[in-house]
C-alpha atoms as a PDB file:
ATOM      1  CA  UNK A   1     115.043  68.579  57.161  1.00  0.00           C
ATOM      2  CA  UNK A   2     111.437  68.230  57.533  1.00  0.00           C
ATOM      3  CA  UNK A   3     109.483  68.164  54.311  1.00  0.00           C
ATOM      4  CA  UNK A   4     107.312  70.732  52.755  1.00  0.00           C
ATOM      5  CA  UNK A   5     102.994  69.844  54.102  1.00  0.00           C
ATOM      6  CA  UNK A   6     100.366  70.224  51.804  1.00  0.00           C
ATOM      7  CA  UNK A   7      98.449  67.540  53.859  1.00  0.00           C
ATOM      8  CA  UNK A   8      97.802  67.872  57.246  1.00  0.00           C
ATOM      9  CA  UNK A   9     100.244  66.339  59.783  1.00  0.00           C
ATOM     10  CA  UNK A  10      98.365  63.263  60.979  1.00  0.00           C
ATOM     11  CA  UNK A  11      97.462  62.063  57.232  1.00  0.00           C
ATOM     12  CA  UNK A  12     101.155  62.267  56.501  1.00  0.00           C
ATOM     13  CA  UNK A  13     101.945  60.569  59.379  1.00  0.00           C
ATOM     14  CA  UNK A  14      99.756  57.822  58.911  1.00  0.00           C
ATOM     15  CA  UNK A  15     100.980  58.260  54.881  1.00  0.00           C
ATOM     16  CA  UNK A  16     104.591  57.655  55.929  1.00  0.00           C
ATOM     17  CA  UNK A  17     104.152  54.731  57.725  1.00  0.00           C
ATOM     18  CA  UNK A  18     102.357  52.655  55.186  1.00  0.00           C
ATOM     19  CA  UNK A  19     105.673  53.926  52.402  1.00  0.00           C
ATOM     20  CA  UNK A  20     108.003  52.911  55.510  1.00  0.00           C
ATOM     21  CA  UNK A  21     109.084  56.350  56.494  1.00  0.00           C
ATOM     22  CA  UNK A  22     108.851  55.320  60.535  1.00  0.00           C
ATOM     23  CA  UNK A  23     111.086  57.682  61.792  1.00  0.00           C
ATOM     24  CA  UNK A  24     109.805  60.737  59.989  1.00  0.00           C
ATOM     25  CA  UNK A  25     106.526  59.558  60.653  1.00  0.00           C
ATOM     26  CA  UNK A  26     107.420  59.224  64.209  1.00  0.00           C
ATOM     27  CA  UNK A  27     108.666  62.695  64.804  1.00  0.00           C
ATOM     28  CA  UNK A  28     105.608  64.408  62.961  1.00  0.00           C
ATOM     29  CA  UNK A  29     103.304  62.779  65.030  1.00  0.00           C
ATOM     30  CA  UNK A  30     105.090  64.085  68.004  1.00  0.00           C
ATOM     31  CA  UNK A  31     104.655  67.658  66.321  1.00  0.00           C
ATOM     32  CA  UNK A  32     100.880  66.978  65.908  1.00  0.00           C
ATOM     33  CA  UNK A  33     100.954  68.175  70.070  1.00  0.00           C
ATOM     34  CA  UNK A  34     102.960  71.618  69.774  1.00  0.00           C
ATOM     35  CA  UNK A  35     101.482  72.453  66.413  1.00  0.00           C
ATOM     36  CA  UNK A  36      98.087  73.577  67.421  1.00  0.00           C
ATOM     37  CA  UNK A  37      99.326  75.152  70.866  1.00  0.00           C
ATOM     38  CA  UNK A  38      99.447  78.944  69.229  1.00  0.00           C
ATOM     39  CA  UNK A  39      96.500  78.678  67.855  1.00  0.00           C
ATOM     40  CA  UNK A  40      94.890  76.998  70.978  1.00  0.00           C
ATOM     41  CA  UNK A  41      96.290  79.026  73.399  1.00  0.00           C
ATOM     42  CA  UNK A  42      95.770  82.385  71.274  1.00  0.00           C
ATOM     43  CA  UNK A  43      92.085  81.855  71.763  1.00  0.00           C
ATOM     44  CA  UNK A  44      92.282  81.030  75.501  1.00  0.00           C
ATOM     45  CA  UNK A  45      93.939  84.438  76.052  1.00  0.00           C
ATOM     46  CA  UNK A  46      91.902  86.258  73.797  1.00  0.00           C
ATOM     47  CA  UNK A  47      89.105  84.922  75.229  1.00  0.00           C
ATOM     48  CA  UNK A  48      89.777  86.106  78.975  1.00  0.00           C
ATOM     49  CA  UNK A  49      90.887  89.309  78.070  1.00  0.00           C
ATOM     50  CA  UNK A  50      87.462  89.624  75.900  1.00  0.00           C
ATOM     51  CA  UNK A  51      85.943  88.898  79.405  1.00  0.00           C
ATOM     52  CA  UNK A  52      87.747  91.382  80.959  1.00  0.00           C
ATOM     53  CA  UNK A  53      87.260  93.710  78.718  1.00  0.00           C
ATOM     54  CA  UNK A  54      83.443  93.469  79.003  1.00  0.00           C
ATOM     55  CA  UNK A  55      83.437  93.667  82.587  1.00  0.00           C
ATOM     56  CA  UNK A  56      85.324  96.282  83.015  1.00  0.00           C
ATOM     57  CA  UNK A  57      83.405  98.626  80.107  1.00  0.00           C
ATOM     58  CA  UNK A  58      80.081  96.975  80.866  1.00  0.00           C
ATOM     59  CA  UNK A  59      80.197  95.740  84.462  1.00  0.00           C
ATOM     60  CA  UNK A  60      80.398  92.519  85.352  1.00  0.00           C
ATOM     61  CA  UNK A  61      76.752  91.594  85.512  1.00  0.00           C
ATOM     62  CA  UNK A  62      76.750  92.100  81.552  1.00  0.00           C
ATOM     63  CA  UNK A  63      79.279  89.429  81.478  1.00  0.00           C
ATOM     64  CA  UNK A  64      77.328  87.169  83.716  1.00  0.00           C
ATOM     65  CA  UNK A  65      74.463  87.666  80.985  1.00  0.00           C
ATOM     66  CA  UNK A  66      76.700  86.944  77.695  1.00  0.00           C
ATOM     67  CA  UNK A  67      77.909  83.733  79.149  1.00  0.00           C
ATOM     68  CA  UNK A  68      74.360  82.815  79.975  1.00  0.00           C
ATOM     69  CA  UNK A  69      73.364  83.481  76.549  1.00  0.00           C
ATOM     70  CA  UNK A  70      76.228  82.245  74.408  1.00  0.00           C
ATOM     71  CA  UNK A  71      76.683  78.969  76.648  1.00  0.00           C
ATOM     72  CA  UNK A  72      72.934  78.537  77.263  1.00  0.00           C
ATOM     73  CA  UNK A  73      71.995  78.371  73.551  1.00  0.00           C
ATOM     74  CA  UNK A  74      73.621  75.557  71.566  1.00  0.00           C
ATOM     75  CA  UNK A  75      76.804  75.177  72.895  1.00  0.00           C
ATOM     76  CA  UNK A  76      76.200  73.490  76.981  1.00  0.00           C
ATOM     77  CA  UNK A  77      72.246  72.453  75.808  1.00  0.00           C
ATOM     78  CA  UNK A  78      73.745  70.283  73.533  1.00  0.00           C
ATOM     79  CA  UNK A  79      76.065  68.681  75.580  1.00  0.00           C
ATOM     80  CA  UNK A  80      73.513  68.835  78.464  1.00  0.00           C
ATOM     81  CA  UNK A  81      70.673  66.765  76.307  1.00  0.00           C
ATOM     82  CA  UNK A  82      73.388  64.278  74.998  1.00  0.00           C
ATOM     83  CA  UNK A  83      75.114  63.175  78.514  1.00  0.00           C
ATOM     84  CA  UNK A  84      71.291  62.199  79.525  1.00  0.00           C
ATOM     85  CA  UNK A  85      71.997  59.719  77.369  1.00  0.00           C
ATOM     86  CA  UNK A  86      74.672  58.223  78.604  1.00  0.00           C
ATOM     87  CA  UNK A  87      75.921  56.997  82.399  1.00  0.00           C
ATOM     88  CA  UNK A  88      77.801  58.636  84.401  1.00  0.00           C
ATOM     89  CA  UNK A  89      80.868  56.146  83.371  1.00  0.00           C
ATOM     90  CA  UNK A  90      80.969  57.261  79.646  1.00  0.00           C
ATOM     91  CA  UNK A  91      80.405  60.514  80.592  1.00  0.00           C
ATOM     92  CA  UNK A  92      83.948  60.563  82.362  1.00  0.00           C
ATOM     93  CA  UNK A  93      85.405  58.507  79.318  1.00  0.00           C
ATOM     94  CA  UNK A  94      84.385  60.827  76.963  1.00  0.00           C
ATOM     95  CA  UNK A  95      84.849  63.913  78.555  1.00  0.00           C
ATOM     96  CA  UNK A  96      88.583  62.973  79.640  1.00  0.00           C
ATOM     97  CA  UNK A  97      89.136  62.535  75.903  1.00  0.00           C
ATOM     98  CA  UNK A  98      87.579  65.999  75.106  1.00  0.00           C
ATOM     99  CA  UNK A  99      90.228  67.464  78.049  1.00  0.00           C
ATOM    100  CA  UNK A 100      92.736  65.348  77.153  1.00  0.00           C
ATOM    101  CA  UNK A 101      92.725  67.173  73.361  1.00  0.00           C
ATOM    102  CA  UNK A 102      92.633  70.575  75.773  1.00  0.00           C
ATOM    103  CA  UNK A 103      96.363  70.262  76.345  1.00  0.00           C
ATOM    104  CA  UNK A 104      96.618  69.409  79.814  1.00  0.00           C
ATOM    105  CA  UNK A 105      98.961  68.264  82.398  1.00  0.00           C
ATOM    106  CA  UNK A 106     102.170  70.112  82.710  1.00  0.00           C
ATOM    107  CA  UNK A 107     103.738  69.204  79.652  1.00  0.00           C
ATOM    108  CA  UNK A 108     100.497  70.354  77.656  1.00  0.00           C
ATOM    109  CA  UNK A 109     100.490  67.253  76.306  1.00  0.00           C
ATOM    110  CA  UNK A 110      97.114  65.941  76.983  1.00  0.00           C
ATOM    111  CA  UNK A 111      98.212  64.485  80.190  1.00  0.00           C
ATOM    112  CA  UNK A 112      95.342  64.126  83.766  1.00  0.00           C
ATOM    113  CA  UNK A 113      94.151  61.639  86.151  1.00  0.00           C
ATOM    114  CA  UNK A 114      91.106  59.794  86.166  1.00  0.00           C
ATOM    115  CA  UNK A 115      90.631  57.896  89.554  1.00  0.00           C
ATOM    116  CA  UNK A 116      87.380  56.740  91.471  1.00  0.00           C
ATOM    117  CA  UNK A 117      86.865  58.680  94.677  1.00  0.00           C
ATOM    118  CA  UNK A 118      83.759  56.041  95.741  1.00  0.00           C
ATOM    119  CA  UNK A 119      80.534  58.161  95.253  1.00  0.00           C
ATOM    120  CA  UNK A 120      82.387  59.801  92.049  1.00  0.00           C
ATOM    121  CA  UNK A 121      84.900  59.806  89.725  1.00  0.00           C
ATOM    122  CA  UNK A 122      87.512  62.870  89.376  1.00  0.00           C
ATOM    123  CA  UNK A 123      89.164  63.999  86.472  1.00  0.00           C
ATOM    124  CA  UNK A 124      92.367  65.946  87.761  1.00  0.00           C
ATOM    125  CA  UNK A 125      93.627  68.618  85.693  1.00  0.00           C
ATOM    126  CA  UNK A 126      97.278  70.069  87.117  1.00  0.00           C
ATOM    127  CA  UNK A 127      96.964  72.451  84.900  1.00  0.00           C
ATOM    128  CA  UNK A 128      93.597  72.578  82.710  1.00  0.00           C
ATOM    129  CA  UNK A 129      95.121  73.704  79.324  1.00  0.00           C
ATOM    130  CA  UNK A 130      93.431  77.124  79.883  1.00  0.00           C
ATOM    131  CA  UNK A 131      92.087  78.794  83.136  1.00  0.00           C
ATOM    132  CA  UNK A 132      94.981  76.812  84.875  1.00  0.00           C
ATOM    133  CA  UNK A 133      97.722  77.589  82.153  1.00  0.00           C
ATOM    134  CA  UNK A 134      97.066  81.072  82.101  1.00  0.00           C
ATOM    135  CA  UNK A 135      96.551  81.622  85.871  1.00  0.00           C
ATOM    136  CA  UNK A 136     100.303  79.831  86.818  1.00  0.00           C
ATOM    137  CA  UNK A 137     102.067  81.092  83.227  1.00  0.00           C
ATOM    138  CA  UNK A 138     103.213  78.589  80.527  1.00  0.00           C
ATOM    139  CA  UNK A 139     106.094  77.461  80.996  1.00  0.00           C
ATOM    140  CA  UNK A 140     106.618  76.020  77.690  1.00  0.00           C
ATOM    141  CA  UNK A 141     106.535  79.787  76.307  1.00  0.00           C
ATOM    142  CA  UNK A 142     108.311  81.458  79.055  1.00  0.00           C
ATOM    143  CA  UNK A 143     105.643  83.092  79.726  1.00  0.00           C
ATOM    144  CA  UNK A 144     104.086  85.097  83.188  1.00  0.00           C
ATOM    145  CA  UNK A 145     100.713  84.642  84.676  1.00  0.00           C
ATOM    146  CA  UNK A 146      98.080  86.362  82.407  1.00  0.00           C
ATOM    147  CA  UNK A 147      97.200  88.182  85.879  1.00  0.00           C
ATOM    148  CA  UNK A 148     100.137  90.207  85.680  1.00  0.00           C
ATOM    149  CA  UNK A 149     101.830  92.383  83.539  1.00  0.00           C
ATOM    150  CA  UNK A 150     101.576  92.759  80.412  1.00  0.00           C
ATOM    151  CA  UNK A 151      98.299  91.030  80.291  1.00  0.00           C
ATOM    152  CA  UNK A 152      96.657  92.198  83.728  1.00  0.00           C
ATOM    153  CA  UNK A 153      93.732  89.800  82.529  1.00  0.00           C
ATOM    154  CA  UNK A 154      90.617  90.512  85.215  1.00  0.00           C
ATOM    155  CA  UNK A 155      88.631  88.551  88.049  1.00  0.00           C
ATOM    156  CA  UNK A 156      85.474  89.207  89.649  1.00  0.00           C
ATOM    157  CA  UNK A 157      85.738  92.107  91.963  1.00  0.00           C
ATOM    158  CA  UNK A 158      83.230  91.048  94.655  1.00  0.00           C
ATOM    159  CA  UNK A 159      81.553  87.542  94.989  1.00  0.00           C
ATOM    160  CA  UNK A 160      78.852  86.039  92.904  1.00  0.00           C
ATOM    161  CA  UNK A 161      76.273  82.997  92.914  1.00  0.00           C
ATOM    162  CA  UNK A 162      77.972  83.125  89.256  1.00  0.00           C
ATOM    163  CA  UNK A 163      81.429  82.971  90.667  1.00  0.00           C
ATOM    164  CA  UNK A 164      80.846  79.831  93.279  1.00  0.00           C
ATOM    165  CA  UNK A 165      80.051  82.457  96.051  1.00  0.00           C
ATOM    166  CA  UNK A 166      84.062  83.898  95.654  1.00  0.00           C
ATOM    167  CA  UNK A 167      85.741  87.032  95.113  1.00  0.00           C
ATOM    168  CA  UNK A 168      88.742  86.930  92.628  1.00  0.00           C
ATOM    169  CA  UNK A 169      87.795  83.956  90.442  1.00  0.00           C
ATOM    170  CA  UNK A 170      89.135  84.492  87.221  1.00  0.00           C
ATOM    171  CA  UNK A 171      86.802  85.945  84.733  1.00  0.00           C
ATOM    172  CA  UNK A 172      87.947  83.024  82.365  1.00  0.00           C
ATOM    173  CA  UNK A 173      87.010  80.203  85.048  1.00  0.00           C
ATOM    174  CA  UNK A 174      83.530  81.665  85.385  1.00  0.00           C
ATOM    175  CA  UNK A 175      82.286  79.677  81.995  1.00  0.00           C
ATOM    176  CA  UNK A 176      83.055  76.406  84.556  1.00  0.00           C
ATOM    177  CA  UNK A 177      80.654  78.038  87.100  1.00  0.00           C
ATOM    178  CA  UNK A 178      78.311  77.938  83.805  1.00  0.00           C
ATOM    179  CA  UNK A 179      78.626  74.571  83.086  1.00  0.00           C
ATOM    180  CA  UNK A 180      76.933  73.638  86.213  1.00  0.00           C
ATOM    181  CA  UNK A 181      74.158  76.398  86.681  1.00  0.00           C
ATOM    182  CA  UNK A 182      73.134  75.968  83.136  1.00  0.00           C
ATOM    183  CA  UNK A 183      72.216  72.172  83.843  1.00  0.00           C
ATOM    184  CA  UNK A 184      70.620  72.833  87.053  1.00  0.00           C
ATOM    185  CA  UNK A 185      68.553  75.403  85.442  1.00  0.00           C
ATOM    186  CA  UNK A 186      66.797  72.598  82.848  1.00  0.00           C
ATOM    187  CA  UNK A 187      67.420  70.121  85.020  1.00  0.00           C
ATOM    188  CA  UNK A 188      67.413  70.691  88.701  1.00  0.00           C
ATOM    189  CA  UNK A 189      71.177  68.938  88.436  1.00  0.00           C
ATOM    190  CA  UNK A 190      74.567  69.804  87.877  1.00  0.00           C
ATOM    191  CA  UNK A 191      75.773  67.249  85.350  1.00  0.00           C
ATOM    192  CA  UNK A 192      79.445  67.566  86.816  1.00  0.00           C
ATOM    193  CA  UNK A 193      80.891  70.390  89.739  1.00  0.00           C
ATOM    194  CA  UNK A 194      84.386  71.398  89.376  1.00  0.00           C
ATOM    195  CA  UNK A 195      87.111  71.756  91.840  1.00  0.00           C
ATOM    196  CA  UNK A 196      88.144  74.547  92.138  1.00  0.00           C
ATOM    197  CA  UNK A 197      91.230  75.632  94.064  1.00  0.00           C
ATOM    198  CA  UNK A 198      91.649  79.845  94.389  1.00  0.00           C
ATOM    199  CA  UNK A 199      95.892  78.556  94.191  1.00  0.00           C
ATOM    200  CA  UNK A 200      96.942  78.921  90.999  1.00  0.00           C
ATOM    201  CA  UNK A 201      99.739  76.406  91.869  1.00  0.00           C
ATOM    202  CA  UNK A 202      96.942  73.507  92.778  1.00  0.00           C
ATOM    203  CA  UNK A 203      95.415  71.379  90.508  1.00  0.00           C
ATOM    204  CA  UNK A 204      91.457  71.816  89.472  1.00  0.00           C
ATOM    205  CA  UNK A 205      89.086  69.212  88.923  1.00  0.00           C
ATOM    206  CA  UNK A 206      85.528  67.585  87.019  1.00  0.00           C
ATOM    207  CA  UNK A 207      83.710  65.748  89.504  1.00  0.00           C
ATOM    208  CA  UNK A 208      81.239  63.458  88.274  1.00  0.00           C
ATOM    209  CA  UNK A 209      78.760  61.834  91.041  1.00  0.00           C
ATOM    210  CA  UNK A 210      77.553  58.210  90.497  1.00  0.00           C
ATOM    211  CA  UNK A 211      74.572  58.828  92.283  1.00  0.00           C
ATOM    212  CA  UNK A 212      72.227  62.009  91.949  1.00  0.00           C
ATOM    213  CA  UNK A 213      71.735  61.701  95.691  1.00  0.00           C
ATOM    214  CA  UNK A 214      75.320  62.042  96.434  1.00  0.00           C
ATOM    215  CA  UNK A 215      75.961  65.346  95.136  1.00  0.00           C
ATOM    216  CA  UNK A 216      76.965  67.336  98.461  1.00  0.00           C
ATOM    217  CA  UNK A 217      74.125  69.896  98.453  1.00  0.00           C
ATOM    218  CA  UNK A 218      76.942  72.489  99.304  1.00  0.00           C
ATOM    219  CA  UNK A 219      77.474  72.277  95.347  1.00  0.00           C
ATOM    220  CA  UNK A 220      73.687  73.530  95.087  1.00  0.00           C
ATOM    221  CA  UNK A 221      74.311  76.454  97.188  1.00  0.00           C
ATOM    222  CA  UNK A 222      77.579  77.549  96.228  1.00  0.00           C
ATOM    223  CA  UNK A 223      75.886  78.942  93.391  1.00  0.00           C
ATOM    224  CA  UNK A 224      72.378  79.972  94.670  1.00  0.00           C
ATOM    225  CA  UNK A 225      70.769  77.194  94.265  1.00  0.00           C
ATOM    226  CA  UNK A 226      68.627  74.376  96.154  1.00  0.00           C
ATOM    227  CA  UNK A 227      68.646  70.764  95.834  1.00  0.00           C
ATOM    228  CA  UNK A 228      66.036  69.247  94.112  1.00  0.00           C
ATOM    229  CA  UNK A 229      63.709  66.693  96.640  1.00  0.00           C
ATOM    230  CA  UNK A 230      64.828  63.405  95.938  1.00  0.00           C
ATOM    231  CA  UNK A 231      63.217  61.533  92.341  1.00  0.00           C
ATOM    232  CA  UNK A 232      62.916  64.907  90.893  1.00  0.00           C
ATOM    233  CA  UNK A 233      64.995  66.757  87.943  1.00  0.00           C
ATOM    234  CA  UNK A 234      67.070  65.139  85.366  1.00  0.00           C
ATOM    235  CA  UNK A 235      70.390  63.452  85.848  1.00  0.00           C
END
């Protein structure tokens, strides 16, 4: 039988190694991956039925303007500012890591592809470990589609710059549609566009362009916007 924890699983791991203890240590670092899912995944689906809870009390446009404002303030600025800093190469490294602790991948185990398209690099989710988990159901928990019963968690009734120009995006996925407006807004430039398939059954993607030039200006207009002349903005 496993143990009683004071310490958290990946110190005792490490813990039992050193005293020799390989095959305990072995099978509570394979718990490390389905010991945070209820908390992860609590928040995910709290989170989208927040959303549609707004926009169905408040109207939609009033949940346009609290992702704006929560997203816009420390939270994407931050990231925004730092990835200036960096190429567009460790930009994909590190953000695969971040989405690779964002349970991934079928097995919600951290698992996606990384692969070099020739003017960019994808990062293939199939499924993200939230918008895509809750849109097909988890089947780790046996669990339905939080579109349908008994979570009937919302999308956008009508089609928005804010929702890529498309009806039915999930009110969850429209914080992705943030992540590049925000960008473009201080800096003319998305720093990545995602992929996003309206099949729940189809994988989504981060696409991250080598070359500011290269962005397909249909990304620009997607979501009401126009791309910059060329030399100008920040990427």
């Amino acid at each position: 039988a496993m143990p009683c924890l004071i310490a958290g699983s990946v110190s005792n791991s490490l813990s039992w190694v050193c005293d020799g203890r390989e095959e305990e240590a072995k099978a509570l670092a394979q718990y490390t991956i389905p010991e945070g899912k209820a908390l992860h995944d609590l928040f995910c689906d709290w989170l989208w039925d927040q959303f549609t809870q707004i926009a169905e009390r408040h109207g939609e446009e009033e949940l346009h303007q609290i992702l704006c404002k929560t997203q816009g303030g420390w939270m994407m600025k931050r990231t925004w500012r730092g990835f200036l800093n960096l190429s567009v190469e460790e930009r994909v490294y590190l953000t695969a890591e971040i989405m690779r602790s964002h349970r991934c991948g079928p097995n919600q185990d951290g698992g996606l592809s990384v692969s070099d398209e020739g003017d960019h690099y994808a990062i293939v989710m199939d499924p993200c470990g939230s918008g895509g988990r809750m849109r097909r159901g988890d089947p780790v928990d046996g669990t339905p589609s939080r579109q349908g019963e008994p979570y009937s968690f919302g999308a956008t009734k009508q089609a928005y710059d804010w929702s890529w120009g498309q009806a039915d995006v999930p009110y969850y996925c429209v914080h992705c549609v943030m992540n590049e407006v925000l960008p473009m807004e201080w800096g003319g430039h998305p720093l990545w566009v995602t992929g996003y398939d309206p099949d729940p059954q189809k994988p989504c993607s981060w696409n991250f362009y080598k070359q500011v030039e290269d962005i397909p200006e249909d990304y620009y207009r997607r979501v009401g916007r126009q791309k910059p002349s060329a030399g100008e903005g920040k990427y």
